[in-house]
PDB file of N, CA and C in Angstrom:
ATOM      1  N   UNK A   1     123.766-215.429  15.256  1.00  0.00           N
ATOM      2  CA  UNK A   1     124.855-216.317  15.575  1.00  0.00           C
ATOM      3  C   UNK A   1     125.086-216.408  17.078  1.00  0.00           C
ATOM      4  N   UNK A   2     124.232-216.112  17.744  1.00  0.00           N
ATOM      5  CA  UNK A   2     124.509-216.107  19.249  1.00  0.00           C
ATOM      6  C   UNK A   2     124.668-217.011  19.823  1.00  0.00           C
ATOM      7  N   UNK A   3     124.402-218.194  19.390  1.00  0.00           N
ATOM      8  CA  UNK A   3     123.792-219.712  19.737  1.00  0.00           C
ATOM      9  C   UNK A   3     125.079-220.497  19.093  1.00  0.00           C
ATOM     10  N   UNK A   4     126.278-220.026  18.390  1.00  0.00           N
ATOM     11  CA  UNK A   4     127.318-220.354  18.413  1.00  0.00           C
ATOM     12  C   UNK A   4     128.210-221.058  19.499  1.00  0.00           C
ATOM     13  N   UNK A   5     128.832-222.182  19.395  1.00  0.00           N
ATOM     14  CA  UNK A   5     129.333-222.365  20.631  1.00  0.00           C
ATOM     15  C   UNK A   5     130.931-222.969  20.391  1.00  0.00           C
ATOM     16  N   UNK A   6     132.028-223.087  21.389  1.00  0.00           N
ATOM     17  CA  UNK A   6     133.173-223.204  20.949  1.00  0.00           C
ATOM     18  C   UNK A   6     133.534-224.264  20.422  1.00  0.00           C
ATOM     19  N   UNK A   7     133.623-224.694  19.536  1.00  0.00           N
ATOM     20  CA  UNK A   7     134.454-226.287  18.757  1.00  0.00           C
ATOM     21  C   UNK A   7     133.356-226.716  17.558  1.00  0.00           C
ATOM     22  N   UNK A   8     133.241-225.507  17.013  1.00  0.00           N
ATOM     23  CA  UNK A   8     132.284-226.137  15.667  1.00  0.00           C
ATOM     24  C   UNK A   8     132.489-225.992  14.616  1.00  0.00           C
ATOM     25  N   UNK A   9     132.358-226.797  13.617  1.00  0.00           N
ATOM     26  CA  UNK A   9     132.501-226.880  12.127  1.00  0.00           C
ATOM     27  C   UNK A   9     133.018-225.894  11.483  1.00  0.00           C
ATOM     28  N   UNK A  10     134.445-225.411  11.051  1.00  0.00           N
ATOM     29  CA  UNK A  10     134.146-224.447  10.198  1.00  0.00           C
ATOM     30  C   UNK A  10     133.538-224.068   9.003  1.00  0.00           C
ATOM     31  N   UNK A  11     132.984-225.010   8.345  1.00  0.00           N
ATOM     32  CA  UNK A  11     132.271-225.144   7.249  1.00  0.00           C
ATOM     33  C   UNK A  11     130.778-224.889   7.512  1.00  0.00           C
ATOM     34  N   UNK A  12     130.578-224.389   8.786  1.00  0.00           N
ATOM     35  CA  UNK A  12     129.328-224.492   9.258  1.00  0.00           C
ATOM     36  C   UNK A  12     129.097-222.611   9.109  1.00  0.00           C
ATOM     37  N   UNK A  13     130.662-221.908   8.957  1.00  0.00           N
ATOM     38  CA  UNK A  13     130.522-220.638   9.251  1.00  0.00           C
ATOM     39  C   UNK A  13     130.314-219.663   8.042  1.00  0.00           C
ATOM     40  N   UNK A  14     129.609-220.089   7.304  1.00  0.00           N
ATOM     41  CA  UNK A  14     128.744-219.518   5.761  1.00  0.00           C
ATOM     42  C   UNK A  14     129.284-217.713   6.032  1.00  0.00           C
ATOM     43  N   UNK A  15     130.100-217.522   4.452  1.00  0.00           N
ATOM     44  CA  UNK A  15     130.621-216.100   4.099  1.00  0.00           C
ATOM     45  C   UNK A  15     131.850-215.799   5.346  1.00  0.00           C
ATOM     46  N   UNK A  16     132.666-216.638   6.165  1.00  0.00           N
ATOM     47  CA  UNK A  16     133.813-215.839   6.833  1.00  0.00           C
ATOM     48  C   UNK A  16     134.404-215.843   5.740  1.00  0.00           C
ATOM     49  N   UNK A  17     135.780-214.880   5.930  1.00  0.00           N
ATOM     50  CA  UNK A  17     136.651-214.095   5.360  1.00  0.00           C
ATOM     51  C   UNK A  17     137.604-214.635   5.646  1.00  0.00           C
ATOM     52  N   UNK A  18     138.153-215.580   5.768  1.00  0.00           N
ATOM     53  CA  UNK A  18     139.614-216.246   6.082  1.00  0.00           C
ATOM     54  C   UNK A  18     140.721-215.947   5.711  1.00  0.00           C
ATOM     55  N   UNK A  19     141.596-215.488   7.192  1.00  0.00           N
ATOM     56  CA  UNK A  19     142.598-214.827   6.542  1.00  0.00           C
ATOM     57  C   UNK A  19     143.750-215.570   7.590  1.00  0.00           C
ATOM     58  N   UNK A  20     145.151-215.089   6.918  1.00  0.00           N
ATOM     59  CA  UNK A  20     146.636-215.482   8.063  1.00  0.00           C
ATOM     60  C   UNK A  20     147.383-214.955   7.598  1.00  0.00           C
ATOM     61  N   UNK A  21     148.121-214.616   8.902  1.00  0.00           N
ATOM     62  CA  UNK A  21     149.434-214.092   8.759  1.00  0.00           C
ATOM     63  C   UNK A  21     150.452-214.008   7.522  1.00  0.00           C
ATOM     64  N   UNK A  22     150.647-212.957   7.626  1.00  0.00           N
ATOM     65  CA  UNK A  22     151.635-212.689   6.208  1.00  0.00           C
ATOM     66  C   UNK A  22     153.631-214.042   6.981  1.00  0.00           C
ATOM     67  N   UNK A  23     153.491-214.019   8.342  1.00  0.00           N
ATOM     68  CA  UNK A  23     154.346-214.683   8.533  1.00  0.00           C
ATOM     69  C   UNK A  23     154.284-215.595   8.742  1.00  0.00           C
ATOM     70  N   UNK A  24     153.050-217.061   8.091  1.00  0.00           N
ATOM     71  CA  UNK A  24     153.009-218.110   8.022  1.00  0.00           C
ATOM     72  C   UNK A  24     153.661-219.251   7.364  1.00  0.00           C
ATOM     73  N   UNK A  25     153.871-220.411   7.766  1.00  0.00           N
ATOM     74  CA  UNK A  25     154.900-221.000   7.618  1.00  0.00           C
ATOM     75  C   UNK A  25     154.624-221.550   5.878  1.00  0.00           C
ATOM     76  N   UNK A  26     155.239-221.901   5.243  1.00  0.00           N
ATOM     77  CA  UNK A  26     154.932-221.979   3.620  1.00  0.00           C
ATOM     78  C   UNK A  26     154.534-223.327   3.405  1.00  0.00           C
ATOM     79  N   UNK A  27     154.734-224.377   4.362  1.00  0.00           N
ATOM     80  CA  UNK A  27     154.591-225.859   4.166  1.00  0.00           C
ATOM     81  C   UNK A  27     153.056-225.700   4.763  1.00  0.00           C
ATOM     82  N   UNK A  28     152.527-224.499   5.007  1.00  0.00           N
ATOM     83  CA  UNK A  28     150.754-224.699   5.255  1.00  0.00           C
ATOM     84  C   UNK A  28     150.416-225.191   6.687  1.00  0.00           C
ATOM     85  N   UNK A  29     151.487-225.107   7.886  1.00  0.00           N
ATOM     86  CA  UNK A  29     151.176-224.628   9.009  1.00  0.00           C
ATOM     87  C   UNK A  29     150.784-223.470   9.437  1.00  0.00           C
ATOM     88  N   UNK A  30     149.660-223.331   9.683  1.00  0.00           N
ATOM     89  CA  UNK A  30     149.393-222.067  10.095  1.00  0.00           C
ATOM     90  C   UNK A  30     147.941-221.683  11.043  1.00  0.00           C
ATOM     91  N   UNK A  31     147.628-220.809  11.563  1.00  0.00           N
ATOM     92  CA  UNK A  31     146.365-220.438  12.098  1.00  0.00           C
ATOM     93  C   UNK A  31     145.795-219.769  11.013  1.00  0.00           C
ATOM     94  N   UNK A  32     144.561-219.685  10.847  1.00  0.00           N
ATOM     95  CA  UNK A  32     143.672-218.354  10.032  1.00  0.00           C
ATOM     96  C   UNK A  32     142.424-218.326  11.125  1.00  0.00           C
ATOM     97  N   UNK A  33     142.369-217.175  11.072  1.00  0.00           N
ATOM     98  CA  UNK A  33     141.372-215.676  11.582  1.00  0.00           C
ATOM     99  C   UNK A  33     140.268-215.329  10.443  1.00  0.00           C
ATOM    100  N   UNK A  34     138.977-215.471  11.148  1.00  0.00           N
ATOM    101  CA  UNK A  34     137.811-214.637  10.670  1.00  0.00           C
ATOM    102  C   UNK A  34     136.787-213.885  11.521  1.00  0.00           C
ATOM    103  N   UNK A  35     137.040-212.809  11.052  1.00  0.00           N
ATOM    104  CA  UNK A  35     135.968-212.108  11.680  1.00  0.00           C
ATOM    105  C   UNK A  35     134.041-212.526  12.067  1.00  0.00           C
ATOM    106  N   UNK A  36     133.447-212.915  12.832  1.00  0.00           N
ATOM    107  CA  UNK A  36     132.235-212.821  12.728  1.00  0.00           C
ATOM    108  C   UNK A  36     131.081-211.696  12.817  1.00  0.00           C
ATOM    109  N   UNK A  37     129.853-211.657  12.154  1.00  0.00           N
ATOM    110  CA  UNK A  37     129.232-210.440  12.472  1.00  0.00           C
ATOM    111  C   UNK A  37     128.918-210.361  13.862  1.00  0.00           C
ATOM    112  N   UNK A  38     129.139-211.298  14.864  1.00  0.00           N
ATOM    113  CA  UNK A  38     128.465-210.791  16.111  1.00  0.00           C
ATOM    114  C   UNK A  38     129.369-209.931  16.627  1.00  0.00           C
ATOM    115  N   UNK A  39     130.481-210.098  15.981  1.00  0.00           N
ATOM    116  CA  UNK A  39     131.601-209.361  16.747  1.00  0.00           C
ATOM    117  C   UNK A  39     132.578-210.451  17.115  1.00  0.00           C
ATOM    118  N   UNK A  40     132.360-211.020  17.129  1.00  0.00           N
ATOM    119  CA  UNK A  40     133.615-212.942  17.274  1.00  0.00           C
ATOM    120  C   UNK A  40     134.476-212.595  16.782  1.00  0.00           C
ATOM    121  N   UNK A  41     135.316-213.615  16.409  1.00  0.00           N
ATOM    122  CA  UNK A  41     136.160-214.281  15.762  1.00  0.00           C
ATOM    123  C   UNK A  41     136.805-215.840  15.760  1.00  0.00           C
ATOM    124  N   UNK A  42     136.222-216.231  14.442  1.00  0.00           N
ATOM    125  CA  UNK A  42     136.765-217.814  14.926  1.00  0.00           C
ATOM    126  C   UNK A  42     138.242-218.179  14.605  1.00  0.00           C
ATOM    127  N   UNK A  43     138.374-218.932  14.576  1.00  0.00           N
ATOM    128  CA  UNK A  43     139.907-219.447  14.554  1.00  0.00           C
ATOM    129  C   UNK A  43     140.166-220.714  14.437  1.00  0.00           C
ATOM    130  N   UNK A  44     140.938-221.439  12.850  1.00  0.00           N
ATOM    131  CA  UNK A  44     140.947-222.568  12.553  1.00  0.00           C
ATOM    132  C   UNK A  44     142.606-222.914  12.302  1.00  0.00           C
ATOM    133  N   UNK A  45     142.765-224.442  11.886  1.00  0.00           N
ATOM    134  CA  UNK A  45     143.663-224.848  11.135  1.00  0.00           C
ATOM    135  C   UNK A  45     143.236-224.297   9.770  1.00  0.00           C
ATOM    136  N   UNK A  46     144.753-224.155   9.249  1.00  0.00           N
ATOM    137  CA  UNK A  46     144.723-224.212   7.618  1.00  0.00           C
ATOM    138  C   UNK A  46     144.503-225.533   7.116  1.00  0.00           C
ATOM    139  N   UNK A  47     145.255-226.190   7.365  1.00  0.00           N
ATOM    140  CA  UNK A  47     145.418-227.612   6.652  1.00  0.00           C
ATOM    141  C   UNK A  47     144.033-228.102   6.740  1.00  0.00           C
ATOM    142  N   UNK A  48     143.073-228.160   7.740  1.00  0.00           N
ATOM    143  CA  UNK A  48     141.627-228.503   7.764  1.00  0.00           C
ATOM    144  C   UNK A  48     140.725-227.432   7.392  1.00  0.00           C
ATOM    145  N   UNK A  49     140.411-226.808   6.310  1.00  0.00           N
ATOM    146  CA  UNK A  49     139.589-225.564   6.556  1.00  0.00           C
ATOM    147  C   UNK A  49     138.160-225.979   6.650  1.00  0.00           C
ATOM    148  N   UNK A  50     137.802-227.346   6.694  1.00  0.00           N
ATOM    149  CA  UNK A  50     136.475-227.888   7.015  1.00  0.00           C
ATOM    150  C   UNK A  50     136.231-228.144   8.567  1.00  0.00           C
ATOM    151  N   UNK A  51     137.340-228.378   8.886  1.00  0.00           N
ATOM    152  CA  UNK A  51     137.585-229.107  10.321  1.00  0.00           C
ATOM    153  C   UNK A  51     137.070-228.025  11.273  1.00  0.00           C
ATOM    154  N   UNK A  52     137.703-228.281  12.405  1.00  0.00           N
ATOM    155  CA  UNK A  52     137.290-227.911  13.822  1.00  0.00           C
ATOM    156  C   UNK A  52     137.593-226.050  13.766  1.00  0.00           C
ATOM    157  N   UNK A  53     136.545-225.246  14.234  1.00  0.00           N
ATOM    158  CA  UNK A  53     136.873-223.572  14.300  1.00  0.00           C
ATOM    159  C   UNK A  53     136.786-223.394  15.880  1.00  0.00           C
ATOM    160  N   UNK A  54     137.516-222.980  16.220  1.00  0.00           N
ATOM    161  CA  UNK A  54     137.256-222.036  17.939  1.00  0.00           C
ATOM    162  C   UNK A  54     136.457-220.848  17.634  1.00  0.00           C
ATOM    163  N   UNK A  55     135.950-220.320  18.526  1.00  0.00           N
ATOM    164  CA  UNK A  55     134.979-219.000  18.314  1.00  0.00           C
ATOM    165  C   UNK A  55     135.267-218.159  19.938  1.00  0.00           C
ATOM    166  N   UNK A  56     135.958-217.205  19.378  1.00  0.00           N
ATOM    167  CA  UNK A  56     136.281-215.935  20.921  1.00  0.00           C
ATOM    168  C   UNK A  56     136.117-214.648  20.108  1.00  0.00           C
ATOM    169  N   UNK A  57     134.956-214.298  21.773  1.00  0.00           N
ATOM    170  CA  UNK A  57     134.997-212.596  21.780  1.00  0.00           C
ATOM    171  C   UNK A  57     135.647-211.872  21.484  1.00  0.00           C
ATOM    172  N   UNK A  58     135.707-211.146  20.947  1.00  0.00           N
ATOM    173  CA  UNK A  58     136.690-209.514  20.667  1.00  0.00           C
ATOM    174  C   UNK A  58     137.648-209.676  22.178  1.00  0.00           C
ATOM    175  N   UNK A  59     137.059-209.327  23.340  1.00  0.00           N
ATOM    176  CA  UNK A  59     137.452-209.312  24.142  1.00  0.00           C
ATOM    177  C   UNK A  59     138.837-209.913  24.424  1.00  0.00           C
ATOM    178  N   UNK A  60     138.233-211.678  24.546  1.00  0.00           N
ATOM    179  CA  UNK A  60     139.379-213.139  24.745  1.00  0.00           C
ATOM    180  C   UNK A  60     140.459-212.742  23.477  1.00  0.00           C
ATOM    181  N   UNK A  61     139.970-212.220  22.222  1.00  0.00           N
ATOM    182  CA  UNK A  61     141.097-212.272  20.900  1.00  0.00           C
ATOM    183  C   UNK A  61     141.883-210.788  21.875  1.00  0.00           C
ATOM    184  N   UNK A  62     141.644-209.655  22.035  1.00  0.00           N
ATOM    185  CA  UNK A  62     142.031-208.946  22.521  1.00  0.00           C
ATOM    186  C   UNK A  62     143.022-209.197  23.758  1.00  0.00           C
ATOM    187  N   UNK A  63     142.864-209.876  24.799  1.00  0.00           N
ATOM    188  CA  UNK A  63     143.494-210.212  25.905  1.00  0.00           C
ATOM    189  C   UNK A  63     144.583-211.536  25.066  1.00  0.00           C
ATOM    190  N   UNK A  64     144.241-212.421  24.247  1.00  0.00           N
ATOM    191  CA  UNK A  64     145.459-213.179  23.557  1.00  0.00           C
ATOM    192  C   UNK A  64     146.210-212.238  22.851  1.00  0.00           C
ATOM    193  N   UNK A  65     145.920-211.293  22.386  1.00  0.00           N
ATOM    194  CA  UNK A  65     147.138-210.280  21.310  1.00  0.00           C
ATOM    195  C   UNK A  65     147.900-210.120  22.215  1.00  0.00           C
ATOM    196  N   UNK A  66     147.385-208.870  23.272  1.00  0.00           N
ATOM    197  CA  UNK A  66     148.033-208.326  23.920  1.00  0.00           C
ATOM    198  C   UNK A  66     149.062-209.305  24.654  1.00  0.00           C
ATOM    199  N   UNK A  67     148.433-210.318  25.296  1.00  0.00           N
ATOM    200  CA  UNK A  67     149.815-210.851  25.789  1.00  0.00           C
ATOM    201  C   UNK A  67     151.232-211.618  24.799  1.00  0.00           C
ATOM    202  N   UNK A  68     150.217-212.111  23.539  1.00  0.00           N
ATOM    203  CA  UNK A  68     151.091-211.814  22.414  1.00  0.00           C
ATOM    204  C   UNK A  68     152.689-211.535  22.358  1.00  0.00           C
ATOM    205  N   UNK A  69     151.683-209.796  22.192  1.00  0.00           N
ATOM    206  CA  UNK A  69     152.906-208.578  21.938  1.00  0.00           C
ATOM    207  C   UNK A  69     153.690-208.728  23.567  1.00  0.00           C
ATOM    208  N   UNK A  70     153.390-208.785  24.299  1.00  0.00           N
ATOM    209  CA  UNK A  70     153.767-208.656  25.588  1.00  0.00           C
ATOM    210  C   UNK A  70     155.150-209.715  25.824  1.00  0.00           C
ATOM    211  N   UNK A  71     154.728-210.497  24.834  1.00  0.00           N
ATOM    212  CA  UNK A  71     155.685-211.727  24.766  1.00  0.00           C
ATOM    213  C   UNK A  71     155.263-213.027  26.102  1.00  0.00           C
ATOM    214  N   UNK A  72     153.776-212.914  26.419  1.00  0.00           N
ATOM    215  CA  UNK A  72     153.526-213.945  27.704  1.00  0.00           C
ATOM    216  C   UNK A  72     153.728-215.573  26.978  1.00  0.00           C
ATOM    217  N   UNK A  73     153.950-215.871  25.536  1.00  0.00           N
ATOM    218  CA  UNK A  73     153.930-217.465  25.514  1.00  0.00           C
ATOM    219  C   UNK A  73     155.128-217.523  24.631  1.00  0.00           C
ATOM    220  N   UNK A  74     156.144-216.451  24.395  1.00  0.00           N
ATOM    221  CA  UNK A  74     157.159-216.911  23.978  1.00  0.00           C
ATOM    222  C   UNK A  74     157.829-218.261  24.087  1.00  0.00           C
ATOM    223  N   UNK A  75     157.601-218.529  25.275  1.00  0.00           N
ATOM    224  CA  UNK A  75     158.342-220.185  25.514  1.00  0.00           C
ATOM    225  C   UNK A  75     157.281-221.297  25.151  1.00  0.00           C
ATOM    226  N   UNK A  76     156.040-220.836  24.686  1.00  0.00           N
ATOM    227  CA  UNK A  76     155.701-221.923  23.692  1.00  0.00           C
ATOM    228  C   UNK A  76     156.361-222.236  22.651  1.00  0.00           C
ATOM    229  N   UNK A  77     157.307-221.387  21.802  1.00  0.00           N
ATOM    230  CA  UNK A  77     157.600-221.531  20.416  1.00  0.00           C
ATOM    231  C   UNK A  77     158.874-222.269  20.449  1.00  0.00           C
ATOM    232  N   UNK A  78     159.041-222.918  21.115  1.00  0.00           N
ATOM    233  CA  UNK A  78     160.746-223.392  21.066  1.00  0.00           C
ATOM    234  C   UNK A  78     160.400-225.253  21.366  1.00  0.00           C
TER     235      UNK A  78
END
């Protein structure tokens, strides 16, 4: 999967594990998370699970948590 690149098919990503937040919204807004074997992780809409996947390093998912928890995009949510 090395040859992966960012903005592709999620239907293209044969056996992920698709998962989301236990605090997702119930009307089916939401992000879902899958792990890849390279060590990735892509990242889609729910509402499209065919549609468009992002694909980031451990690393990039790592540096988005943390600022996360840190609270760095709180003022996105409003």
């Amino acid at each position: 999967m090395d040859d992966i690149s960012n903005g592709m098919s999620a239907s293209e990503l044969e056996g992920a594990r698709w998962r989301k937040s236990a605090h997702s919204n119930p009307s089916g807004n939401c992000v879902e998370l899958a792990p890849l074997p390279d060590g990735g992780v892509a990242v889609r809409n729910s509402r499209h699970p065919a549609g468009p996947a992002l694909i980031y390093s451990r690393g990039e998912m790592a540096a988005f948590i943390q600022g996360a928890k840190d609270g760095e995009f709180d003022d996105l949510a409003f």
